[in-house]
Protein backbone atom coordinates (compact mmCIF):
# COMPACT_ATOMS: atom_id res chain seq x y z
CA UNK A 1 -10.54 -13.94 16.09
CA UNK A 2 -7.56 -12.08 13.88
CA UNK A 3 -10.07 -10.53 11.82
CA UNK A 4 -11.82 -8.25 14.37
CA UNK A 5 -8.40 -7.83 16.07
CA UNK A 6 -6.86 -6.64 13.26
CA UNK A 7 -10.40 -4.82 12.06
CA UNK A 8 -8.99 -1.22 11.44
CA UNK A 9 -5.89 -2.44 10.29
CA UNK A 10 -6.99 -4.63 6.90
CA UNK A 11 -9.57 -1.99 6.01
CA UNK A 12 -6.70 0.34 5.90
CA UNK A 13 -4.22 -2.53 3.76
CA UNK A 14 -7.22 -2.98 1.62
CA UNK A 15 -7.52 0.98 1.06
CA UNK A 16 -4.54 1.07 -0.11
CA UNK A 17 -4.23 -2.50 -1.58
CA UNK A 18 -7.12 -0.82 -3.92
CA UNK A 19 -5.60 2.82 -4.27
CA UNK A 20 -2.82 1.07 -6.08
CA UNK A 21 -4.11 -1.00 -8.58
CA UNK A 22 -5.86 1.51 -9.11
CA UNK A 23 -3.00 3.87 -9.92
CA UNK A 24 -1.32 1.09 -11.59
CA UNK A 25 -3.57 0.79 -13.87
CA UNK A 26 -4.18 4.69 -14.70
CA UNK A 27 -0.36 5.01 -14.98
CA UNK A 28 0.04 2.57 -17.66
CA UNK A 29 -3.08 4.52 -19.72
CA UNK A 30 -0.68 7.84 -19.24
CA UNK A 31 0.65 9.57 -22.47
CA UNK A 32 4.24 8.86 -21.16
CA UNK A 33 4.02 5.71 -19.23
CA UNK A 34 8.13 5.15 -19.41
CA UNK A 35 8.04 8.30 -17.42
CA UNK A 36 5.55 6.32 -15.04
CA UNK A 37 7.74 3.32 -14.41
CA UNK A 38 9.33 3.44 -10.92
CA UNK A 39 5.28 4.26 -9.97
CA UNK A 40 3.78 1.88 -11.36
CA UNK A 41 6.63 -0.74 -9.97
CA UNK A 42 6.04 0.19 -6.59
CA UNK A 43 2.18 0.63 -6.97
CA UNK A 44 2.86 -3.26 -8.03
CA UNK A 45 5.25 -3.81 -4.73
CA UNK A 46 2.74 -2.02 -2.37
CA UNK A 47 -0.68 -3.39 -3.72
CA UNK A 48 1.04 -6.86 -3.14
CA UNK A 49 2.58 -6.27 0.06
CA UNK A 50 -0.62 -4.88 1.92
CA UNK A 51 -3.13 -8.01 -0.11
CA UNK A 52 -0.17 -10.55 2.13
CA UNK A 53 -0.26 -8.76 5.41
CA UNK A 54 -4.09 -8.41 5.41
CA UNK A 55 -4.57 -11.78 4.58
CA UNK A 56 -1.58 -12.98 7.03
CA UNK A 57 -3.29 -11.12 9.77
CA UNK A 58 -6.88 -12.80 9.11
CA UNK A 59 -5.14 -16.08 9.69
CA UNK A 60 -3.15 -15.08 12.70
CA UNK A 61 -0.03 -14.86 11.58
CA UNK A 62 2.61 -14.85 14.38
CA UNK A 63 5.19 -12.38 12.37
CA UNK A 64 2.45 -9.67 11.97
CA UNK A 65 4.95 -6.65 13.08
CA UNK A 66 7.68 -7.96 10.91
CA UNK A 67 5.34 -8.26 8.18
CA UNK A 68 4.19 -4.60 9.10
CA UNK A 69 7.57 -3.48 9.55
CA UNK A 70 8.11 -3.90 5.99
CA UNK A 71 4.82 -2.74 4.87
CA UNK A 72 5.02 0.37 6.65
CA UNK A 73 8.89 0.81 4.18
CA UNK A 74 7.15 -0.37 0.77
CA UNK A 75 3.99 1.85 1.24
CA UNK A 76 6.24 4.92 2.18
CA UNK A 77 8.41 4.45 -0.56
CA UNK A 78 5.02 4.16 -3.11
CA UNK A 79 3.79 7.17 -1.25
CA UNK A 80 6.66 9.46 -1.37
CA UNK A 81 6.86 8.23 -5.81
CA UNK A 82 3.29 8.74 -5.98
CA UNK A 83 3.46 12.31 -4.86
CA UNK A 84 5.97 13.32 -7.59
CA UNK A 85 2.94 13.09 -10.34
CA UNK A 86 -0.13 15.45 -10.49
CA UNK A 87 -2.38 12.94 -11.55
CA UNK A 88 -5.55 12.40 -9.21
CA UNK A 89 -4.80 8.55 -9.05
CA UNK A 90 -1.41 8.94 -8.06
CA UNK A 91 -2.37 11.53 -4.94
CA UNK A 92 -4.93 9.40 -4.07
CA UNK A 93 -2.67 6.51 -4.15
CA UNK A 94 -0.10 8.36 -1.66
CA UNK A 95 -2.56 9.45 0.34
CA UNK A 96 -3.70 6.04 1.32
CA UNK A 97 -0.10 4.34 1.42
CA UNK A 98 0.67 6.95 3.91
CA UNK A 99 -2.07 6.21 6.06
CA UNK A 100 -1.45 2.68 5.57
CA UNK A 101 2.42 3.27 6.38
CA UNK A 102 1.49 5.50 9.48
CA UNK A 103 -0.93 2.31 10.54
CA UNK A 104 1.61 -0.44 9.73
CA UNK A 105 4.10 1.48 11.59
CA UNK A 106 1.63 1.44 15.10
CA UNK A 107 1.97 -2.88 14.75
CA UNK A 108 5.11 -2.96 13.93
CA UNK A 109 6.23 -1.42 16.94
C-alpha cells in the first residue's frame, strides 16, 4: 500500500502542511501584516503543495518525484521567507518546511 510506503514521508508533508497554516494564520493577526505578505503567500503555496503530494502519494500516484521535486522548491522558498521574521510561528514554520524540503528532495531524486 502507498500509505505505509510513503509512511515517513506524509507525516513529514503533514508537519509542515500544519506548521503553515499555522503561521498563516498568526501572520495575518501581526501588527504589520503588509509587512507579512510574501510569508503568508508562500505559507499559502507550501501548506497547499505538501496537503497534494501527501494525498497523491496515499493514492499511488505515478509522478510522486516530480510532485516532490517541486515540493522540495516551494517549501525551501517558505523556509528561507519564514526565517526572515522572529516570530515563534514563523521559525517553527521554517523549521518544518526545511525538513520537509530535505525529505522531498530524498524522492525526488
Amino acid at each position: 500500500m502507498s500509505h505505509e510506503k510513503y509512511g515517513s514521508i506524509i507525516e513529514t508533508l503533514h508537519e509542515c502542511m500544519t506548521a503553515c497554516n499555522h503561521c498563516y494564520d498568526s501572520c495575518l493577526k501581526e501588527e504589520d501584516v503588509k509587512m507579512m505578505a510574501e510569508c503568508i503567500r508562500l505559507d499559502r503555496e507550501c501548506s497547499d503543495i505538501c496537503g497534494f503530494l501527501e494525498q497523491a502519494l496515499v493514492r499511488g500516484t505515478p509522478f510522486s518525484s516530480e510532485l516532490a521535486g517541486v515540493c522540495a522548491t516551494i517549501c525551501e522558498a517558505c523556509g528561507n521567507e519564514c526565517k526572515k521574521h522572529d516570530h515563534k510561528h514563523c521559525q517553527d514554520c521554517a523549521e518544518a518546511c526545511f525538513k520537509c524540503a530535505e525529505e522531498c528532495r530524498k524522492l525526488a531524486a
